[in-house]
Structures are given as C-alpha cells and as structure tokens.
PDB file of N, CA and C in Angstrom:
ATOM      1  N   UNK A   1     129.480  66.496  95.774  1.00  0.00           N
ATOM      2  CA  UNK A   1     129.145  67.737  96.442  1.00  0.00           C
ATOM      3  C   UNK A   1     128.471  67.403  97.778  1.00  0.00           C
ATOM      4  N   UNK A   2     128.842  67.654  98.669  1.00  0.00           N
ATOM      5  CA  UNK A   2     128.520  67.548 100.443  1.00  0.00           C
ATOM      6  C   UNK A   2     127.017  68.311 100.502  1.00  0.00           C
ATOM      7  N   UNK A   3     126.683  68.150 101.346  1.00  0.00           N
ATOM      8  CA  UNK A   3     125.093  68.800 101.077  1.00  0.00           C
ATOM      9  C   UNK A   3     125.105  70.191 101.933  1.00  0.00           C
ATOM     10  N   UNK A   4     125.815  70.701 102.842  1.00  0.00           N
ATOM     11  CA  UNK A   4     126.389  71.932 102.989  1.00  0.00           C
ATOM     12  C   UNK A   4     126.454  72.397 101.896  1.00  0.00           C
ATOM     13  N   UNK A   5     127.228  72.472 100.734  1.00  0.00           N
ATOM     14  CA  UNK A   5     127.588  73.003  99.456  1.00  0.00           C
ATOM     15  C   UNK A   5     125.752  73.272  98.797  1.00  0.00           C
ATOM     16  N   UNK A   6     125.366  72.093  98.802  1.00  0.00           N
ATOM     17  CA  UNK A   6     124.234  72.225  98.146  1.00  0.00           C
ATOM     18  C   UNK A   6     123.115  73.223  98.877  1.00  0.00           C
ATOM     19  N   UNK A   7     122.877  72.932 100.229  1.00  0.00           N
ATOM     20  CA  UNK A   7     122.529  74.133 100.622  1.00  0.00           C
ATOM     21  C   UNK A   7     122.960  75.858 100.267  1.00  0.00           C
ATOM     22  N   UNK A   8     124.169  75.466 100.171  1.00  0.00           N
ATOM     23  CA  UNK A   8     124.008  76.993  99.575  1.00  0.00           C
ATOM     24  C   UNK A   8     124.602  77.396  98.408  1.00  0.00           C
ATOM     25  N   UNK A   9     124.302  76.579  97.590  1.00  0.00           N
ATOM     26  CA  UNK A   9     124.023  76.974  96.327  1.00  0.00           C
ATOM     27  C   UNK A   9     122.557  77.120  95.912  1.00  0.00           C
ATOM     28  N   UNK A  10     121.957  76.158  96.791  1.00  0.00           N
ATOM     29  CA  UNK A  10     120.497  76.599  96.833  1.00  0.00           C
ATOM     30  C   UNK A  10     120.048  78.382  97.259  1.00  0.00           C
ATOM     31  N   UNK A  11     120.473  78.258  98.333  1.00  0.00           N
ATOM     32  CA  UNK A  11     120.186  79.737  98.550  1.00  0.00           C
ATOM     33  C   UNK A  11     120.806  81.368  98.239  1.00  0.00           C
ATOM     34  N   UNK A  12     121.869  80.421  97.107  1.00  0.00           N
ATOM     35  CA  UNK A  12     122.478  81.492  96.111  1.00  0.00           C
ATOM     36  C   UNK A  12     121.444  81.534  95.078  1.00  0.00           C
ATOM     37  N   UNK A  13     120.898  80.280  94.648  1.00  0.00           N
ATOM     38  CA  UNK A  13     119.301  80.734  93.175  1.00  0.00           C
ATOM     39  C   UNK A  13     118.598  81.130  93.876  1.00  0.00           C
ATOM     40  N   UNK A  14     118.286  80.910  94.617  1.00  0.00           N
ATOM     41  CA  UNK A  14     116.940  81.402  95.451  1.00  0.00           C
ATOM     42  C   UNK A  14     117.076  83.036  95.633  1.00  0.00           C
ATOM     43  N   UNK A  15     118.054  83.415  96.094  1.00  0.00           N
ATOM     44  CA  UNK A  15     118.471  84.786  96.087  1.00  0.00           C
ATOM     45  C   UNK A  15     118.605  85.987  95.019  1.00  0.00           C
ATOM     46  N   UNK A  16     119.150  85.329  94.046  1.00  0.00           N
ATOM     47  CA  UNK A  16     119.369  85.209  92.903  1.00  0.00           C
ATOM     48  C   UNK A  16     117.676  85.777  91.709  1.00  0.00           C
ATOM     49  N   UNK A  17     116.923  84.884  92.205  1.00  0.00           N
ATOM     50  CA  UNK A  17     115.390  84.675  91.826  1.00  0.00           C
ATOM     51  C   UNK A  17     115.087  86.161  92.449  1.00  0.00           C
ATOM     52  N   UNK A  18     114.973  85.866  93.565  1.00  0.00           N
ATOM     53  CA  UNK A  18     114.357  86.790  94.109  1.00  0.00           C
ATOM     54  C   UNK A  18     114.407  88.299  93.790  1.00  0.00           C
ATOM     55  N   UNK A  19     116.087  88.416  93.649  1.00  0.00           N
ATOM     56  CA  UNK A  19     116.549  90.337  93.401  1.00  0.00           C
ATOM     57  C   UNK A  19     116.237  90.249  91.813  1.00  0.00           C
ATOM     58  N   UNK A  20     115.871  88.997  90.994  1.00  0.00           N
ATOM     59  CA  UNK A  20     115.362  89.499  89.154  1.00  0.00           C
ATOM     60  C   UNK A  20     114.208  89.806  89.646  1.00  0.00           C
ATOM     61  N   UNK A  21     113.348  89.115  90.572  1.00  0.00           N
ATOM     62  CA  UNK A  21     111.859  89.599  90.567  1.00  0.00           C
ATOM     63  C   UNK A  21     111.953  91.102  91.412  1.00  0.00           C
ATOM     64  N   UNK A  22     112.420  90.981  91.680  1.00  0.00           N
ATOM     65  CA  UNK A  22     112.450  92.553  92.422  1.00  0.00           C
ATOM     66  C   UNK A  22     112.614  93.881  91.524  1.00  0.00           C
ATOM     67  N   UNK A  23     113.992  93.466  91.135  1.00  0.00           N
ATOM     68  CA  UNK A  23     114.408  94.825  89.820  1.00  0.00           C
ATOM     69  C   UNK A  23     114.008  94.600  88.706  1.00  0.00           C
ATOM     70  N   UNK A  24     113.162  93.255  88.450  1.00  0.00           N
ATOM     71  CA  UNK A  24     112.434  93.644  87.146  1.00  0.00           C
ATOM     72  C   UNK A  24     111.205  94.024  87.455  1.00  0.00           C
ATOM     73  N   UNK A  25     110.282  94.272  88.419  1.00  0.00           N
ATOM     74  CA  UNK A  25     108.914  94.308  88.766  1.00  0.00           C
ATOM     75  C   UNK A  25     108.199  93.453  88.701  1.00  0.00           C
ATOM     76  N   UNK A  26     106.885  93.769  88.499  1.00  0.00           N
ATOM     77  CA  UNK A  26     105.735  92.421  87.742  1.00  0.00           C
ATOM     78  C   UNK A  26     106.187  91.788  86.545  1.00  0.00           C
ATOM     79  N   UNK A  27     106.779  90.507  86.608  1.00  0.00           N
ATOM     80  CA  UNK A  27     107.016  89.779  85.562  1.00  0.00           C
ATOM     81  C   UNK A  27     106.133  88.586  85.202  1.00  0.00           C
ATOM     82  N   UNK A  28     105.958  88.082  84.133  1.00  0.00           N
ATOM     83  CA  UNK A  28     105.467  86.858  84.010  1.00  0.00           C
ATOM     84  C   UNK A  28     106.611  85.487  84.441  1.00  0.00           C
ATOM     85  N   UNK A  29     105.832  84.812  85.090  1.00  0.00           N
ATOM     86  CA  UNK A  29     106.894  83.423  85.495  1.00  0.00           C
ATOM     87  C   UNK A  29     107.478  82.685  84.508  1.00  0.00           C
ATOM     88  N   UNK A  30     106.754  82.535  83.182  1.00  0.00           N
ATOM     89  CA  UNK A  30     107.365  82.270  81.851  1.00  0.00           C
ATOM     90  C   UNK A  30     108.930  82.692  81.525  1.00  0.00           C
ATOM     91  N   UNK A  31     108.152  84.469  81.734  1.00  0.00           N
ATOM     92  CA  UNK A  31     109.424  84.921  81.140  1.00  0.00           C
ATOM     93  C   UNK A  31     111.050  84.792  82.116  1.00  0.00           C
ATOM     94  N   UNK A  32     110.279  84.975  83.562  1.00  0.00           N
ATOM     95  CA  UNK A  32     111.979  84.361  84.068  1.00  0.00           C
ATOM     96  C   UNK A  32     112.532  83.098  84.043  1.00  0.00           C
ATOM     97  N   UNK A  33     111.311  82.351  83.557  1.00  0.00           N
ATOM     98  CA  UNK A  33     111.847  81.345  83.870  1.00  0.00           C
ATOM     99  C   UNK A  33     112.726  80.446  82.189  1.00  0.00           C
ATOM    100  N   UNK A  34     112.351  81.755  81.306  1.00  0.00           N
ATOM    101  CA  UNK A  34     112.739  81.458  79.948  1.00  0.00           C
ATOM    102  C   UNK A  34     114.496  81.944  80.143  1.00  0.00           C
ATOM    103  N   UNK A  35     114.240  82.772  80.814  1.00  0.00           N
ATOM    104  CA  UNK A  35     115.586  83.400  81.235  1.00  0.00           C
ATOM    105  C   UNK A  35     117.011  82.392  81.476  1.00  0.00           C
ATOM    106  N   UNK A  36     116.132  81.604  82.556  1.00  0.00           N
ATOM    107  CA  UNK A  36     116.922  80.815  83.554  1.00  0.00           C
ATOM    108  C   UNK A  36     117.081  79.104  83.247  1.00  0.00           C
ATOM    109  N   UNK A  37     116.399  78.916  81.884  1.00  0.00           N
ATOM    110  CA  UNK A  37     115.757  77.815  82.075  1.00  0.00           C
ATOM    111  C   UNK A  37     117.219  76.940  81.767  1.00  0.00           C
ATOM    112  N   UNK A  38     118.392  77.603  80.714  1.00  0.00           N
ATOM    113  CA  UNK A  38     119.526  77.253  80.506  1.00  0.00           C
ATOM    114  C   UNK A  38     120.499  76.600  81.849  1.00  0.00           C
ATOM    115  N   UNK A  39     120.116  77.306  83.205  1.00  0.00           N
ATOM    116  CA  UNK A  39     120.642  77.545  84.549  1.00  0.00           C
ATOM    117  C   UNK A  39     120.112  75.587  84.995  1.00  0.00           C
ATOM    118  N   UNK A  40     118.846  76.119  85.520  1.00  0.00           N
ATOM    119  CA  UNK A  40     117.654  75.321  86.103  1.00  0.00           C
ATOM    120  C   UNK A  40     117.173  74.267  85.260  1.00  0.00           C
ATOM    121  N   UNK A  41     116.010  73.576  85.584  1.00  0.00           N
ATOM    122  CA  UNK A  41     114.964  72.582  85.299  1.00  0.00           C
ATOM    123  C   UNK A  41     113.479  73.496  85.639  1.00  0.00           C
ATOM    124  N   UNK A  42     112.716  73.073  85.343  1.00  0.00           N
ATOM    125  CA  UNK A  42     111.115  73.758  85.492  1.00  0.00           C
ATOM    126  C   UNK A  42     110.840  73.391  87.031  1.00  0.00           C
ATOM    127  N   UNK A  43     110.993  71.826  87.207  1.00  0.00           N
ATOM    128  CA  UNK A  43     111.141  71.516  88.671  1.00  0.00           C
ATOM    129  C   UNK A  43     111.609  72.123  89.706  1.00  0.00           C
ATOM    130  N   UNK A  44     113.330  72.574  89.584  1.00  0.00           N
ATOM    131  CA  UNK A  44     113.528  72.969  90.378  1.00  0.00           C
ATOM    132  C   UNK A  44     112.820  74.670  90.921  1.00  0.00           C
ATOM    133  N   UNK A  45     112.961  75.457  89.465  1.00  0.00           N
ATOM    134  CA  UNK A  45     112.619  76.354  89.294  1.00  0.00           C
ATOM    135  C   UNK A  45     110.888  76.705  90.419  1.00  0.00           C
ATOM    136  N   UNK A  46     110.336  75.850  89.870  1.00  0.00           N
ATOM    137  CA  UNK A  46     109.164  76.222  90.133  1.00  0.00           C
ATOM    138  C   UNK A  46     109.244  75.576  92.074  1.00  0.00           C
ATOM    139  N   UNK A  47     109.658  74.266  92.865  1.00  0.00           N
ATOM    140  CA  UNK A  47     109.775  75.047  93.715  1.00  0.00           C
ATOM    141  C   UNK A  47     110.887  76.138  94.346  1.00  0.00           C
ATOM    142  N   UNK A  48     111.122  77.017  93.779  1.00  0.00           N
ATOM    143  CA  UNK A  48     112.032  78.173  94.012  1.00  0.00           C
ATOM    144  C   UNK A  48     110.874  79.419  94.572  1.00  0.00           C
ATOM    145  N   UNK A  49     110.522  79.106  93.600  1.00  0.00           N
ATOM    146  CA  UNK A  49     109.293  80.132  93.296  1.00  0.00           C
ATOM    147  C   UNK A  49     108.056  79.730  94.371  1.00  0.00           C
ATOM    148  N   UNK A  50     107.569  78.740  94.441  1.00  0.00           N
ATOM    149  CA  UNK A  50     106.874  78.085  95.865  1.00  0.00           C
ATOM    150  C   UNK A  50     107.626  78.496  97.248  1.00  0.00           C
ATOM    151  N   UNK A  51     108.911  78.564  97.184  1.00  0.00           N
ATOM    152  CA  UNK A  51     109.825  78.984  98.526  1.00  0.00           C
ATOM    153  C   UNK A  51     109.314  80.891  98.810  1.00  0.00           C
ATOM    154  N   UNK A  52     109.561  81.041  97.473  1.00  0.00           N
ATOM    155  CA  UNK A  52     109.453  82.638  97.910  1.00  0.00           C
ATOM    156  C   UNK A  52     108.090  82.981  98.388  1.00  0.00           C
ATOM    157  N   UNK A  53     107.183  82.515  97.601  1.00  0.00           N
ATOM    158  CA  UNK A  53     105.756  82.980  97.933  1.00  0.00           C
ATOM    159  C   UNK A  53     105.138  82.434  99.148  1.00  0.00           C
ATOM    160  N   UNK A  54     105.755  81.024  99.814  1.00  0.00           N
ATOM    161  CA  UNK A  54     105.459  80.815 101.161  1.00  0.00           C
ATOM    162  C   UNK A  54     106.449  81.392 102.338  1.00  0.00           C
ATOM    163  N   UNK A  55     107.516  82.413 101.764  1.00  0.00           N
ATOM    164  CA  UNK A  55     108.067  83.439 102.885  1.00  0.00           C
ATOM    165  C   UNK A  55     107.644  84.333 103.072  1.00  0.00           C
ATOM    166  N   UNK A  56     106.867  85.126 101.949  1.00  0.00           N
ATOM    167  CA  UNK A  56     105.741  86.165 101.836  1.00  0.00           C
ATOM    168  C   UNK A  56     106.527  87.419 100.871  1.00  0.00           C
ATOM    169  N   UNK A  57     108.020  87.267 100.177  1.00  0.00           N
ATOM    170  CA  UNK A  57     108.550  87.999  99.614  1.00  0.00           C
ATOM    171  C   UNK A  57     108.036  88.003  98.044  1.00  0.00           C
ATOM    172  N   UNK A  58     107.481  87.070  97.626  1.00  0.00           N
ATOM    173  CA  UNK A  58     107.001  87.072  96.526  1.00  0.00           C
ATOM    174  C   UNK A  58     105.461  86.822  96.271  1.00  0.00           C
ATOM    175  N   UNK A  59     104.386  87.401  95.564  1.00  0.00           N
ATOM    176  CA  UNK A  59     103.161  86.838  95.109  1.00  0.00           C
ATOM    177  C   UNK A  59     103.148  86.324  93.833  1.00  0.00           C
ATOM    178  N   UNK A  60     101.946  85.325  93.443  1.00  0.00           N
ATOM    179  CA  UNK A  60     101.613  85.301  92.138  1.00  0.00           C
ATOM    180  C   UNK A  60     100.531  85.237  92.071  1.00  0.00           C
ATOM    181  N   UNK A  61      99.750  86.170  91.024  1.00  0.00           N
ATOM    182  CA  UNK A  61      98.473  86.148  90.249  1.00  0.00           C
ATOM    183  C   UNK A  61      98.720  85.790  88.850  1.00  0.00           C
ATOM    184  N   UNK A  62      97.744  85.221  88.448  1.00  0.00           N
ATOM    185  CA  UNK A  62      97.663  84.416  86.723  1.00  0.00           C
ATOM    186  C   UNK A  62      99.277  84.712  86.656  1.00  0.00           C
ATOM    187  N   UNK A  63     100.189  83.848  87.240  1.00  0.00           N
ATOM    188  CA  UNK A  63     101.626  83.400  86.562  1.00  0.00           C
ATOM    189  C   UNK A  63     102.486  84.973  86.618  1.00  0.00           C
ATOM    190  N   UNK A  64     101.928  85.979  87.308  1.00  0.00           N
ATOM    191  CA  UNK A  64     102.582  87.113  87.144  1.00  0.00           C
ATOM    192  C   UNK A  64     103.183  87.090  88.703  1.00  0.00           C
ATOM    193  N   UNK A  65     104.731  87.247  88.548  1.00  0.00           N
ATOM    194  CA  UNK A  65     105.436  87.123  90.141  1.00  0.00           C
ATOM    195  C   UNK A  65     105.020  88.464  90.205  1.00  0.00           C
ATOM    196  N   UNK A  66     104.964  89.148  91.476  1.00  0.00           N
ATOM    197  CA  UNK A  66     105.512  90.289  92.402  1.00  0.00           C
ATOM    198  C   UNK A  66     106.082  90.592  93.405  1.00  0.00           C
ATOM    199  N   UNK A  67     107.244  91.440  93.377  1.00  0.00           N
ATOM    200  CA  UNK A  67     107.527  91.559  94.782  1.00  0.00           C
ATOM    201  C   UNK A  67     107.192  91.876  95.333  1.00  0.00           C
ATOM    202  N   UNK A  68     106.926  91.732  96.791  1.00  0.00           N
ATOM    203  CA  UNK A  68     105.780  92.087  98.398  1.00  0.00           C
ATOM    204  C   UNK A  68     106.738  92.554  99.563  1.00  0.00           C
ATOM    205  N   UNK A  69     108.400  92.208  99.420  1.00  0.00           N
ATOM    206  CA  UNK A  69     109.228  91.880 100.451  1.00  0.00           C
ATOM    207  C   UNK A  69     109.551  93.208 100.502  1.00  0.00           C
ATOM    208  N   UNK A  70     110.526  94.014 101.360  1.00  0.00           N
ATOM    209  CA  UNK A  70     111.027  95.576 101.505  1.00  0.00           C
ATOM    210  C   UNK A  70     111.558  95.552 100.101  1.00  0.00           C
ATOM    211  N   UNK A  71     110.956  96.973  99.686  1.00  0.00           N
ATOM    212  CA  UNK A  71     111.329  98.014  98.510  1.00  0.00           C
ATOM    213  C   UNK A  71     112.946  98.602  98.355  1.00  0.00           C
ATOM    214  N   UNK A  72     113.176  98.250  97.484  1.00  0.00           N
ATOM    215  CA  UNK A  72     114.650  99.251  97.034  1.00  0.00           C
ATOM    216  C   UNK A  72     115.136 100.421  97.544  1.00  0.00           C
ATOM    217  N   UNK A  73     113.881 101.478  97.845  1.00  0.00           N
ATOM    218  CA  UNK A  73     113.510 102.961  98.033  1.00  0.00           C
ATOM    219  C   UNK A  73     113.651 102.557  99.373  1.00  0.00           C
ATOM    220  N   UNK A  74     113.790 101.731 100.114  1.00  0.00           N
ATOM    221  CA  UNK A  74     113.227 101.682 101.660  1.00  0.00           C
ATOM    222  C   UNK A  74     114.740 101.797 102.535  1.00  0.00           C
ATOM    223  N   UNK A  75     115.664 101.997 101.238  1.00  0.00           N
ATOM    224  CA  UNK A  75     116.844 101.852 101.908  1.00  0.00           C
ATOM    225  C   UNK A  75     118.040 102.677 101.573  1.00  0.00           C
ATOM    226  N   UNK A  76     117.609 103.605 100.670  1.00  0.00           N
ATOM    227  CA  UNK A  76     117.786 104.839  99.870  1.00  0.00           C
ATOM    228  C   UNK A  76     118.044 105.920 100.654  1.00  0.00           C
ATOM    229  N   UNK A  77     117.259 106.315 101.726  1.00  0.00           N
ATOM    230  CA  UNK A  77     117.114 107.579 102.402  1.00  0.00           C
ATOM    231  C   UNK A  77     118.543 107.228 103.546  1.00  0.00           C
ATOM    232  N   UNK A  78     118.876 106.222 103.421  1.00  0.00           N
ATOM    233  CA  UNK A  78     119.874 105.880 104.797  1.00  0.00           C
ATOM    234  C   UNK A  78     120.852 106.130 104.042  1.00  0.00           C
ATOM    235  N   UNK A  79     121.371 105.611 102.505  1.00  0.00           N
ATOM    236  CA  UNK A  79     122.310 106.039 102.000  1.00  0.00           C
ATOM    237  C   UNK A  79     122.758 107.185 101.478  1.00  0.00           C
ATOM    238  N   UNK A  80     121.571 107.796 101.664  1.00  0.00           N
ATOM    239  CA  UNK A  80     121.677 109.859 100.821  1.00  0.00           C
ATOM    240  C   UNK A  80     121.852 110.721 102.414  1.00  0.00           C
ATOM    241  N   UNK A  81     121.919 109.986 103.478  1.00  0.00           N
ATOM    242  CA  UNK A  81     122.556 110.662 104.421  1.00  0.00           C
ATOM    243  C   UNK A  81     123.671 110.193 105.108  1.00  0.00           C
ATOM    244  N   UNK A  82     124.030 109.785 104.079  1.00  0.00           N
ATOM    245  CA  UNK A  82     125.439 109.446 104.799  1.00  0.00           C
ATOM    246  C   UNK A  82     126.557 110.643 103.633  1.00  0.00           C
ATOM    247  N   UNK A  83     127.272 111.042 104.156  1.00  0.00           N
ATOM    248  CA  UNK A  83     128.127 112.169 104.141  1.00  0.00           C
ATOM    249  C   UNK A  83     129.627 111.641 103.784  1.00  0.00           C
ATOM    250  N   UNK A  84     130.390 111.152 102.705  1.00  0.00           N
ATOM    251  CA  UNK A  84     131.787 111.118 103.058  1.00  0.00           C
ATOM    252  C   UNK A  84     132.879 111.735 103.346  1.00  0.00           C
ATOM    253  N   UNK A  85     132.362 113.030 103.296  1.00  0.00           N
ATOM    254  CA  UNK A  85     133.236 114.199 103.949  1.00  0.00           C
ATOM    255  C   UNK A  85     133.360 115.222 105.096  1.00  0.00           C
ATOM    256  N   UNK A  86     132.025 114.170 105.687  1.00  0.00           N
ATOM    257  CA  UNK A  86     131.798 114.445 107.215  1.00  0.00           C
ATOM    258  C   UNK A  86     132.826 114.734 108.094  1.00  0.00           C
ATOM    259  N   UNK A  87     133.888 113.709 107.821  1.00  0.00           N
ATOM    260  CA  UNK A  87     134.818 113.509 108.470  1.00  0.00           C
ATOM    261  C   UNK A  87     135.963 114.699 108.648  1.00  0.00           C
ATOM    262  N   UNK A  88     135.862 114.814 106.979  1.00  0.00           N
ATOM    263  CA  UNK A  88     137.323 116.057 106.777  1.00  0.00           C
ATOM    264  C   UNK A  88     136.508 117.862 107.229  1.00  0.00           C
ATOM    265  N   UNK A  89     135.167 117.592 107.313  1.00  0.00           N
ATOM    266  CA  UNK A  89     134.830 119.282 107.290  1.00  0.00           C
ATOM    267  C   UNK A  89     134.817 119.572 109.539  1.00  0.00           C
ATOM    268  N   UNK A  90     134.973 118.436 110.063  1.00  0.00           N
ATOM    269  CA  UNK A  90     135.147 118.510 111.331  1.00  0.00           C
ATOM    270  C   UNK A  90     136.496 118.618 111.685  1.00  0.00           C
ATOM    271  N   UNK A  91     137.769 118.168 110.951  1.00  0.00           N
ATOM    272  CA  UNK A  91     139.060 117.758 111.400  1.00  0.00           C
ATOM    273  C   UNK A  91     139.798 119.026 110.773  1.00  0.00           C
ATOM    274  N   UNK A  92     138.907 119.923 109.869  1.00  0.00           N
ATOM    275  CA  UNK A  92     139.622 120.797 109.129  1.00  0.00           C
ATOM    276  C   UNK A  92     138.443 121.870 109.006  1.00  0.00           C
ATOM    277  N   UNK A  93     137.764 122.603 110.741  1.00  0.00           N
ATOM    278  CA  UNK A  93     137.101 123.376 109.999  1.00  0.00           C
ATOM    279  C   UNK A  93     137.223 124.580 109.326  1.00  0.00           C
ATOM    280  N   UNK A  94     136.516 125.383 108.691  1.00  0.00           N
ATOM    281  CA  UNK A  94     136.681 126.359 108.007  1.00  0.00           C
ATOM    282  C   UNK A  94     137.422 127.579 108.557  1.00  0.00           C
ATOM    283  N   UNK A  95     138.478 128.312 107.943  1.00  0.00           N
ATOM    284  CA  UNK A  95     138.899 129.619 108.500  1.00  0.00           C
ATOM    285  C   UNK A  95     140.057 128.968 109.436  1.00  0.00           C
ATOM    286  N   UNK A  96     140.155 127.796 110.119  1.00  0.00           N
ATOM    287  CA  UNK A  96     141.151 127.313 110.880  1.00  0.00           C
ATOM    288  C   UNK A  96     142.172 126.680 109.914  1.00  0.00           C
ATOM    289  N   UNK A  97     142.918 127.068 108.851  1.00  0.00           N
ATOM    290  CA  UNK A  97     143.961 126.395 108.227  1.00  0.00           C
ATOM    291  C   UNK A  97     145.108 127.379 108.767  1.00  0.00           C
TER     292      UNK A  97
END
C-alpha cells in the first residue's frame, strides 16, 4: 500500500470517528472504542482521538468524548429552504395553463 492510500484511509477513520461521536452525543471512549476495536488497535485508535481533540472538533472529560465542532441543526435551516418545486410553480404559473 503506497502511503497516499494510507493517508487516506487514515482520514476515512478519522472521519468516520468523528460523525459516531457526533450522532451518538456524549459517549464514553470505552464504549466506541469497544465498537471499533474489531476495525482498529487501542494505539491507533487512541491517537485518532488525540487528532480530533487537538483540531478542536472533539473534547474529553473523565474518558467521555464530545462533540464541540458545527452541530447537525446548523445546517438544517439551509435544507428546509430549499424548494423542489420552485422551479415548476414559476415555468407553470397558476391560471396560465
């Protein structure tokens, strides 16, 4: 494996890590890492987890991850205004058939 490859397979777990800690909330590091441990090593795992918390997307208190990075909700309001029939109620308006 070329180390291109390995780079990003690295930053496929890393990514990976990151959106379980996200959509699961406050987790214990145990428990994801009981999850994953089939995947990973503790080594690698744990610096994974050192990567996130020195980007500032992740914290830990007593072994409990959190996410810190933009919220789920933060990106919600852009998708509930978007319209897919925007298109047809301009090209076909009303009373003009």
């Amino acid at each position: 494996m070329e180390i291109k490859d390995k780079i990003k397979a690295t930053a496929v777990m890393v990514s990976c890590i990151a959106e379980a800690i996200r959509e699961a909330g406050p987790i214990p590091s145990g428990v994801l890492y009981s999850a994953l441990m089939g995947h990973m090593d503790l080594a690698t795992y744990s610096r994974m987890i050192v990567l996130l918390k020195d980007t500032g997307l992740v914290k830990e208190s007593n072994y409990l991850l959190t996410w810190v990075g933009a919220k789920v909700e933060d990106t919600k309001p852009l998708l509930k205004e978007t319209n897919p029939n925007a298109g047809i109620k301009q090209a076909y308006p009303k009373g003009r058939w």
